[in-house]
Protein backbone atom coordinates (compact mmCIF):
# COMPACT_ATOMS: atom_id res chain seq x y z
CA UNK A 1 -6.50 -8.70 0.35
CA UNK A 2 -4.98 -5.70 -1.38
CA UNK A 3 -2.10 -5.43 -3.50
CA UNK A 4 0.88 -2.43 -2.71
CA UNK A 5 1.40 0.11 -5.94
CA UNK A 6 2.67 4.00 -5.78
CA UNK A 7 -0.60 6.14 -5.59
CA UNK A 8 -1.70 6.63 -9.17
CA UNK A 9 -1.73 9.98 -9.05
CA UNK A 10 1.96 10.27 -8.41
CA UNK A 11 2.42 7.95 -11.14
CA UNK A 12 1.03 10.19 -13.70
CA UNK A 13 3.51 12.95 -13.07
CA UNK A 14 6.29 10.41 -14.05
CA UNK A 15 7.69 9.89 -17.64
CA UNK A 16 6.73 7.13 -19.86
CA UNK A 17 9.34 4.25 -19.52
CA UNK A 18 10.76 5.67 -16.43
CA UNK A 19 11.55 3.51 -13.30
CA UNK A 20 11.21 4.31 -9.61
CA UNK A 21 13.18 3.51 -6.58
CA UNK A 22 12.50 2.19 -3.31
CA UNK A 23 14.57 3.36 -1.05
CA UNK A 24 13.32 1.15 1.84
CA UNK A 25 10.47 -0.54 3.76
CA UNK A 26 9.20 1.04 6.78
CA UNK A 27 7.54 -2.56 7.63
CA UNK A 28 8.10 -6.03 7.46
CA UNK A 29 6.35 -9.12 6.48
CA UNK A 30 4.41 -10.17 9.25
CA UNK A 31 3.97 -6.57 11.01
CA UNK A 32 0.61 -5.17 11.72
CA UNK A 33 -0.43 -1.43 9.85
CA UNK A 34 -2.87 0.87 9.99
CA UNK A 35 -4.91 2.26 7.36
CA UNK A 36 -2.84 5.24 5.61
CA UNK A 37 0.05 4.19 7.23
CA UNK A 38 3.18 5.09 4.96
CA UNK A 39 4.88 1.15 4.58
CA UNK A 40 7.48 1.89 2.25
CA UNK A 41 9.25 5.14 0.70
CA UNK A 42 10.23 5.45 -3.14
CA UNK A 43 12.21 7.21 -5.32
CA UNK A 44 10.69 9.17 -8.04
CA UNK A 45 12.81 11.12 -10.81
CA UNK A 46 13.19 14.01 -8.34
CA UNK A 47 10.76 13.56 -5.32
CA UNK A 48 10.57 10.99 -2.56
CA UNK A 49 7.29 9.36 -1.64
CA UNK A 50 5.39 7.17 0.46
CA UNK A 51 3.63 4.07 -0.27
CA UNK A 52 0.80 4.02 2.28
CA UNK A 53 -1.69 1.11 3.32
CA UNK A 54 -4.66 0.70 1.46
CA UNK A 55 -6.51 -0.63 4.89
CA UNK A 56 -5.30 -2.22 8.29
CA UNK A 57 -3.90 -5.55 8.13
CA UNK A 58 -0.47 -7.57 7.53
CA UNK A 59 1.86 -7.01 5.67
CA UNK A 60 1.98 -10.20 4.33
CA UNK A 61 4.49 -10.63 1.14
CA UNK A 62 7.02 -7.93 -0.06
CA UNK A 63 7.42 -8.57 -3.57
CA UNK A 64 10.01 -5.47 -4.95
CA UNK A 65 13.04 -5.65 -1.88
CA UNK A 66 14.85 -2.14 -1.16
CA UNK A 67 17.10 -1.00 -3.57
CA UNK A 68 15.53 -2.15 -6.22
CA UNK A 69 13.99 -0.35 -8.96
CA UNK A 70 10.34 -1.15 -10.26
CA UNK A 71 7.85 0.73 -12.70
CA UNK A 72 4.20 2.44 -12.27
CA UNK A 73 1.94 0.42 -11.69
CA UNK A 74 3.56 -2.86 -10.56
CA UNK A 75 3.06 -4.90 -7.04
CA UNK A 76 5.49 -3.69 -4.52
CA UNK A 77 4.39 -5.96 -1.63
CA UNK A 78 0.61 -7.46 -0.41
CA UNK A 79 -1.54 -6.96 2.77
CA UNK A 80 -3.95 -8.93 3.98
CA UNK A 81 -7.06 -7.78 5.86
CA UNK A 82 -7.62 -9.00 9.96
């Protein structure tokens, strides 16, 4: 199992106390992804970004729905392994 966050490394170039975006899921719950594959894109303060798959598997739970705004570091959605 494997829990959805923005890479670390692009959280690092963001302010303290600043939010993110996401702007929309490019799967749904229940949908089969690859490895790598980009599952979501975010907003940062002035870039736009992919959330990728930590490993193949399903996208089981979306926990942060598009539109809404979250912060480095917390769960955007979960995969399970297959």
């Amino acid at each position: 199992m494997a829990t959805l966050i923005l890479d670390p490394t692009l959280r690092e170039s963001m302010e303290a106390g600043s939010t993110a975006f996401l702007s929309c899921w490019l799967a749904a719950e229940g949908d089969y992804v690859d490895e790598g594959q980009a599952v979501a894109r975010a907003e940062l303060v002035q870039e736009n970004v992919e959330v990728t798959a930590p490993h193949a598997g399903i996208l089981d739970q979306i926990f942060v729905e598009a539109g809404e705004r979250f912060i480095p570091g917390q769960a955007l959605g979960h995969m399970v392994e297959v």
